[in-house]
N, C-alpha and C. Protein backbone atom coordinates (compact mmCIF):
# COMPACT_ATOMS: atom_id res chain seq x y z
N UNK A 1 48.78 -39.70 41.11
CA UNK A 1 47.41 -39.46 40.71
C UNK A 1 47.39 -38.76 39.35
N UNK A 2 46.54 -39.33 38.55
CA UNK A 2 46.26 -38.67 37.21
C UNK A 2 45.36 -37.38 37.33
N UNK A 3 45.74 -36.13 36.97
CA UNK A 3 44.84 -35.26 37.22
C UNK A 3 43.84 -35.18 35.76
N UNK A 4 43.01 -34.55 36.55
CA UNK A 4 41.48 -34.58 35.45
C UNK A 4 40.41 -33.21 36.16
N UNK A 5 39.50 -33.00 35.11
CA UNK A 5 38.17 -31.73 35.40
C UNK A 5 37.24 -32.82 35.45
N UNK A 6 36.39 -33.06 36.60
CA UNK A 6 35.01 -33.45 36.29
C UNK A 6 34.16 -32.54 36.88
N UNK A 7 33.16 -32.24 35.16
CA UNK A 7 31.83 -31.13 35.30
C UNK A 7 30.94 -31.63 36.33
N UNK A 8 30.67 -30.70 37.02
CA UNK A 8 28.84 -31.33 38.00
C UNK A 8 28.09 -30.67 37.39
N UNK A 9 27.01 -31.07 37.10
CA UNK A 9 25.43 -31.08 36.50
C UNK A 9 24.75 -30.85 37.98
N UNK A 10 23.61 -29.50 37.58
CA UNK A 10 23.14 -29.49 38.52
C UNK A 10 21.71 -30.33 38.23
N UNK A 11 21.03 -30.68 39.13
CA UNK A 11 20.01 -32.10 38.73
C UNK A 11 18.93 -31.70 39.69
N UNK A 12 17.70 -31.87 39.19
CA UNK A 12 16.37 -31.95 40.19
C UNK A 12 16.30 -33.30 40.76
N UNK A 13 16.66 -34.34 39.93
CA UNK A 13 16.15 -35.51 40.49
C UNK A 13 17.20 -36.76 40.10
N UNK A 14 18.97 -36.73 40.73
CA UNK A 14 19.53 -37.76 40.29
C UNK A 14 19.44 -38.99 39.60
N UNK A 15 18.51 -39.79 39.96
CA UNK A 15 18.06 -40.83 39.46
C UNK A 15 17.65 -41.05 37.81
N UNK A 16 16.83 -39.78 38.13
CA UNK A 16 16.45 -39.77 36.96
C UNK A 16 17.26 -39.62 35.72
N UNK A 17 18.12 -38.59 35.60
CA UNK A 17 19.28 -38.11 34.54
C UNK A 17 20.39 -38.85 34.87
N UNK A 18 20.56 -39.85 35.78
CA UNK A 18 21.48 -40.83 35.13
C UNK A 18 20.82 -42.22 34.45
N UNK A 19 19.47 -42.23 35.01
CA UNK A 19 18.56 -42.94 33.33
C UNK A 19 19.06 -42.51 32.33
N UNK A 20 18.85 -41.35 31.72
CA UNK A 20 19.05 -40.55 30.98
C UNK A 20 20.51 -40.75 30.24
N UNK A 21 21.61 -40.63 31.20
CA UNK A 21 22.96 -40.84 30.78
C UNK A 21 23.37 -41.91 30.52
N UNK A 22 22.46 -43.04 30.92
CA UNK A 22 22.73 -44.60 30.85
C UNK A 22 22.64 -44.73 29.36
N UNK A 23 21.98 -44.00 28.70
CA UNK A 23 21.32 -43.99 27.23
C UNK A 23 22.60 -43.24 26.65
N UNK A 24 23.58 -42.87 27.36
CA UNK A 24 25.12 -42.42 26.41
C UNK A 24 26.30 -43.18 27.23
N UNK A 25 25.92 -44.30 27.26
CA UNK A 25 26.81 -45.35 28.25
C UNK A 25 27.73 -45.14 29.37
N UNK A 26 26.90 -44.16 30.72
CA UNK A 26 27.21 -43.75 31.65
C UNK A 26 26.90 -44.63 32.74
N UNK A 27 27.85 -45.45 33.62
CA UNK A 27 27.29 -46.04 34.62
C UNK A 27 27.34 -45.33 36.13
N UNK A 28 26.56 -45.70 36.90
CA UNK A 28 26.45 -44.63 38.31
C UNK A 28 27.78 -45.23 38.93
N UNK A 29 28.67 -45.00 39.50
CA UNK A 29 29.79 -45.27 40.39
C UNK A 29 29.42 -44.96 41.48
N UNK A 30 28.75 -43.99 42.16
CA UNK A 30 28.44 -44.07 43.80
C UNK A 30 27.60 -42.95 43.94
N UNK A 31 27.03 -42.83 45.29
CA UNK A 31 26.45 -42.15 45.51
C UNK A 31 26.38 -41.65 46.93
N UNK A 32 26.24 -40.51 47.00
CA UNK A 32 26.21 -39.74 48.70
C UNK A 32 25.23 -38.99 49.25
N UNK A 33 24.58 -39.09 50.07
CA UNK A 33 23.70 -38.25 50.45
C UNK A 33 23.81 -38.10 51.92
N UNK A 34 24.16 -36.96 52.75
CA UNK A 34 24.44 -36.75 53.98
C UNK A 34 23.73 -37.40 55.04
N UNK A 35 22.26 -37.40 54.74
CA UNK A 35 21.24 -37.83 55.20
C UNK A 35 20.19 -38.09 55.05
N UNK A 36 19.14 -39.25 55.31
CA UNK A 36 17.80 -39.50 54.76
C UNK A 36 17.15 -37.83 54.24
N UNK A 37 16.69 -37.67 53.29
CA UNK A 37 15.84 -37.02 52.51
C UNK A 37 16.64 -35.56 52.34
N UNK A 38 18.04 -35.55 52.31
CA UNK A 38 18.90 -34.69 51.91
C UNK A 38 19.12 -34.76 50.41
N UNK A 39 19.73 -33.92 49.54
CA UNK A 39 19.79 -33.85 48.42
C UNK A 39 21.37 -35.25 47.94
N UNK A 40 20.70 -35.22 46.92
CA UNK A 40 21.68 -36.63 46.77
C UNK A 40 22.67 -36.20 45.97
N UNK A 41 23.88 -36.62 45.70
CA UNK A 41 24.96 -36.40 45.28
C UNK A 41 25.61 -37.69 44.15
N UNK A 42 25.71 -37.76 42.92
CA UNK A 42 26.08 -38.79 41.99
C UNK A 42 26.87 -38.90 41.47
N UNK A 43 27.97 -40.13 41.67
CA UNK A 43 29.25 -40.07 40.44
C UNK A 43 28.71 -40.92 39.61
N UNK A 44 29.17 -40.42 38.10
CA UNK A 44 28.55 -41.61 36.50
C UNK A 44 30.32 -41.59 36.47
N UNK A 45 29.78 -42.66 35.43
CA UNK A 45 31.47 -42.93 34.90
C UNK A 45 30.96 -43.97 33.43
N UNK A 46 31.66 -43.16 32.83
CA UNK A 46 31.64 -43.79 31.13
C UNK A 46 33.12 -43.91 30.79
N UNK A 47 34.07 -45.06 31.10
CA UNK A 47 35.62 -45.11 30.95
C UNK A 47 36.37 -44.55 31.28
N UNK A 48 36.97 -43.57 31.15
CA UNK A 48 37.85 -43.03 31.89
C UNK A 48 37.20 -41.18 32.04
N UNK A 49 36.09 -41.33 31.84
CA UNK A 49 34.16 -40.08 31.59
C UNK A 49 34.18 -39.99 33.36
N UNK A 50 34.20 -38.91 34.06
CA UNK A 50 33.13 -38.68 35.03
C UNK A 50 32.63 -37.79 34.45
N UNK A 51 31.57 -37.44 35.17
CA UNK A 51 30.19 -36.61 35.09
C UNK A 51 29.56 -36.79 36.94
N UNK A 52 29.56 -35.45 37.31
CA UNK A 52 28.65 -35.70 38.81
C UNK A 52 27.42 -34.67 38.27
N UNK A 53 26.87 -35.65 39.20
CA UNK A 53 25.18 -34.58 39.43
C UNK A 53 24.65 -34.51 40.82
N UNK A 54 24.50 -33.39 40.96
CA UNK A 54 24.19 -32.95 42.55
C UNK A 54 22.75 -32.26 42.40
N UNK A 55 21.70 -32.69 43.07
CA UNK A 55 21.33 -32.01 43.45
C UNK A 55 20.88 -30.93 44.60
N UNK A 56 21.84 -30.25 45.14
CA UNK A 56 21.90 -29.46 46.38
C UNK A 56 22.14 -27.83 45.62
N UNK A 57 21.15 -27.37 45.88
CA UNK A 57 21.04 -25.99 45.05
C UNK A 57 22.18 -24.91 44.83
N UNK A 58 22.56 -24.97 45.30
CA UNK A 58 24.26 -24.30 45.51
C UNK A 58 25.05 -25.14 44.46
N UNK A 59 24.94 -25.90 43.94
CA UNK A 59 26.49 -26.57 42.75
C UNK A 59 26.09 -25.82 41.54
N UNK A 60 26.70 -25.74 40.93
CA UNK A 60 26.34 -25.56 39.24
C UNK A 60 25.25 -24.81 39.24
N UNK A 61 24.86 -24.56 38.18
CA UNK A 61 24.03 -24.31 37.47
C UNK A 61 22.96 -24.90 36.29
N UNK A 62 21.78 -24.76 36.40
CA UNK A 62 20.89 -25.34 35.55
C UNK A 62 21.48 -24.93 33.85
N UNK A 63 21.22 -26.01 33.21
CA UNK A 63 21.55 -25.20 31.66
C UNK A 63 22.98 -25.18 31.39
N UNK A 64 23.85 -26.20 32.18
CA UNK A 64 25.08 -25.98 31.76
C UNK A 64 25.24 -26.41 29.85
N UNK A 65 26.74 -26.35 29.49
CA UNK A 65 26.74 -26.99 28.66
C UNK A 65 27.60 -27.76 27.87
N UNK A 66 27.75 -28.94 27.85
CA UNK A 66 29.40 -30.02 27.81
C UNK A 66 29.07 -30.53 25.98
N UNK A 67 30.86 -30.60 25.77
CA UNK A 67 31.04 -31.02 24.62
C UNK A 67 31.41 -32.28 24.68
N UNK A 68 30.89 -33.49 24.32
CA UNK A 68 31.32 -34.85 23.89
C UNK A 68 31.64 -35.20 22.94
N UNK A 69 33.13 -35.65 22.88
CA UNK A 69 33.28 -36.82 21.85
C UNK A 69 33.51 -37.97 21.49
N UNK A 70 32.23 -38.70 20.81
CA UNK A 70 32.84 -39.89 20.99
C UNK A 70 33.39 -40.60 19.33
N UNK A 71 32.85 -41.74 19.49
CA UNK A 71 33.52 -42.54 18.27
C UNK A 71 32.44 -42.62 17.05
N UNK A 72 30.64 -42.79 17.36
CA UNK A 72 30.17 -42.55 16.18
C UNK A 72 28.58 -42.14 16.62
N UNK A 73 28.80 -40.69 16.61
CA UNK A 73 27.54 -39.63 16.96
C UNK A 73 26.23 -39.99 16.09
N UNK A 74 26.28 -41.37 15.03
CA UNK A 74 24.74 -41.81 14.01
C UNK A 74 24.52 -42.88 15.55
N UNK A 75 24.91 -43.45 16.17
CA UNK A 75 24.61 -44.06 17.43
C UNK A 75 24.10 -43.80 18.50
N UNK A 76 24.53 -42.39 18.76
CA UNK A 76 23.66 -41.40 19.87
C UNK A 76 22.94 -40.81 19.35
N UNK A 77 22.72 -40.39 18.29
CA UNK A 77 21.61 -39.61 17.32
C UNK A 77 20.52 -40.88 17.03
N UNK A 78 20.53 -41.51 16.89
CA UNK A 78 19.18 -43.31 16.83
C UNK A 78 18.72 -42.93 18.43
N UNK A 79 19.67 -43.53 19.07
CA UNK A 79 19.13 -43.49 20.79
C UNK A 79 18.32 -42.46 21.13
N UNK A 80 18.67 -41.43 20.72
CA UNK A 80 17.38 -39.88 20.93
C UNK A 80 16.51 -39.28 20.09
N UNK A 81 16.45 -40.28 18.85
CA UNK A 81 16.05 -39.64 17.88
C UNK A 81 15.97 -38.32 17.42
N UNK A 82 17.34 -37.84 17.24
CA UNK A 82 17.83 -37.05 16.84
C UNK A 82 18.49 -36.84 15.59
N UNK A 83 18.24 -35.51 14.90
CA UNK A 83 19.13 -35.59 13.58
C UNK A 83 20.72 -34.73 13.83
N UNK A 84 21.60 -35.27 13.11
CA UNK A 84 23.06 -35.56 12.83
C UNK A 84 23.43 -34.14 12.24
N UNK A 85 23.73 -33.38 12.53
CA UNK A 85 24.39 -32.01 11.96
C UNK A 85 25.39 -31.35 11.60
N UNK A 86 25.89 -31.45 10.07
CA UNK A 86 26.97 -31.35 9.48
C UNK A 86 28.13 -29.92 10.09
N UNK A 87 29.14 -29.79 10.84
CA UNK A 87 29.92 -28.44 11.48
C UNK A 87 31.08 -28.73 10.60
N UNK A 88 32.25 -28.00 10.26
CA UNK A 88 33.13 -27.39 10.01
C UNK A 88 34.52 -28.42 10.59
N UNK A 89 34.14 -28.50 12.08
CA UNK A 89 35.05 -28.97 12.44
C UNK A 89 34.71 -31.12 12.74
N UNK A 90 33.35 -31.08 12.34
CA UNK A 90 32.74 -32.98 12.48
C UNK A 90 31.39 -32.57 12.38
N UNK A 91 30.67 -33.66 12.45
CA UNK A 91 29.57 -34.21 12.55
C UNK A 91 28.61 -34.16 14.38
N UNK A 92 27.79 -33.45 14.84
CA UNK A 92 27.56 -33.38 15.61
C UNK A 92 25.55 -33.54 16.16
N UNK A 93 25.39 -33.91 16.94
CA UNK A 93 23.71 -33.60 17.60
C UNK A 93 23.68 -32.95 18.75
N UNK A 94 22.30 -32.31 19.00
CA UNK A 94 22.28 -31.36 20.33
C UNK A 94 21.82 -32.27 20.93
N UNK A 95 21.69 -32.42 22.43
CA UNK A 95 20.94 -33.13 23.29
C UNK A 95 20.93 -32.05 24.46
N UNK A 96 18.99 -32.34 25.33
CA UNK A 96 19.49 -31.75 26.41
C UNK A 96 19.00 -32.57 27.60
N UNK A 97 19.44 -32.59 28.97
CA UNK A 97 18.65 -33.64 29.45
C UNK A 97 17.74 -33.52 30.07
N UNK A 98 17.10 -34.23 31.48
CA UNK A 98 15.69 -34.19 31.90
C UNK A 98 15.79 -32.69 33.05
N UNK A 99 17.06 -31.79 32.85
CA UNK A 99 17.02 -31.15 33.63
C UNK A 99 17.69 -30.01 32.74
N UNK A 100 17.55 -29.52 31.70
CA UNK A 100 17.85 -28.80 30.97
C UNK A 100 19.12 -28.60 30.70
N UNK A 101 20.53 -28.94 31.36
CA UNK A 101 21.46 -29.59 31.06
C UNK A 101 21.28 -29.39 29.29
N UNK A 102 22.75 -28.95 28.70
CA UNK A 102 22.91 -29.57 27.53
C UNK A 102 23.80 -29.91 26.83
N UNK A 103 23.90 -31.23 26.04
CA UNK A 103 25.27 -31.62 25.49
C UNK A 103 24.99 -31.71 23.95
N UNK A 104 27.01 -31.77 23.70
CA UNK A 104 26.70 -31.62 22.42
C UNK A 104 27.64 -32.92 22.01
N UNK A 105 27.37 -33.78 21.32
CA UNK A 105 27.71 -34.79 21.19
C UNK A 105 28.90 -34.63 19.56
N UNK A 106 29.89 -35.16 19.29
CA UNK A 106 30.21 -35.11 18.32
C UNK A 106 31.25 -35.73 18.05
N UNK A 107 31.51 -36.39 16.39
CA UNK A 107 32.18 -36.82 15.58
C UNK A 107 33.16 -36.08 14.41
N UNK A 108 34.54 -36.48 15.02
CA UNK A 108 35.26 -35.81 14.10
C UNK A 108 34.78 -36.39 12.08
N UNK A 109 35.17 -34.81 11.55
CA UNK A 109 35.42 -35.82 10.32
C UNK A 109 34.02 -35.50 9.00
């Protein structure tokens, strides 16, 4: 087994913020929920990317905050209409999502 960290996002409303993540080319991989009208539980997967979002009040915390990098941050900056912000170490945009969640997207360089 390849070991790896995947962050959980804590989420009001799964569905919704992996809309949201679909818009940074996140697809849903599965989903769990113990029982009808229990809090739902989400794996995304963007390549070799997880990301879970739970919403069951006990995971995480609201307001977390993850660093992304990908290959060209003027691409995710169009998609959110967002402006592109020159750092030290690349090129970067803030994003946050429908659950206050926030990422920071960025390009070396």
């Amino acid at each position: 087994m390849t070991e790896k960290l995947i962050p959980i996002l804590r989420v009001a409303d799964a569905e919704t913020t992996a809309s949201w993540c679909a818009r940074l080319g996140f697809k849903i991989a599965g989903r769990h929920r113990f029982a009808d009208g229990r809090p739902l539980y989400m794996f995304l997967e963007r390549g070799d990317i997880e990301v879970h979002l739970s919403e069951h009040t006990g995971d995480a915390r609201p307001g977390t905050l993850m660093y992304f990098w990908v290959d060209d941050v003027d691409l995710v900056a169009t998609e959110f209409g967002e402006r592109v912000e020159k750092q030290p170490w690349g090129r970067e945009v803030s994003l946050t999502d429908p659950d206050g969640n926030r990422l920071r997207v960025a390009t070396g360089g």
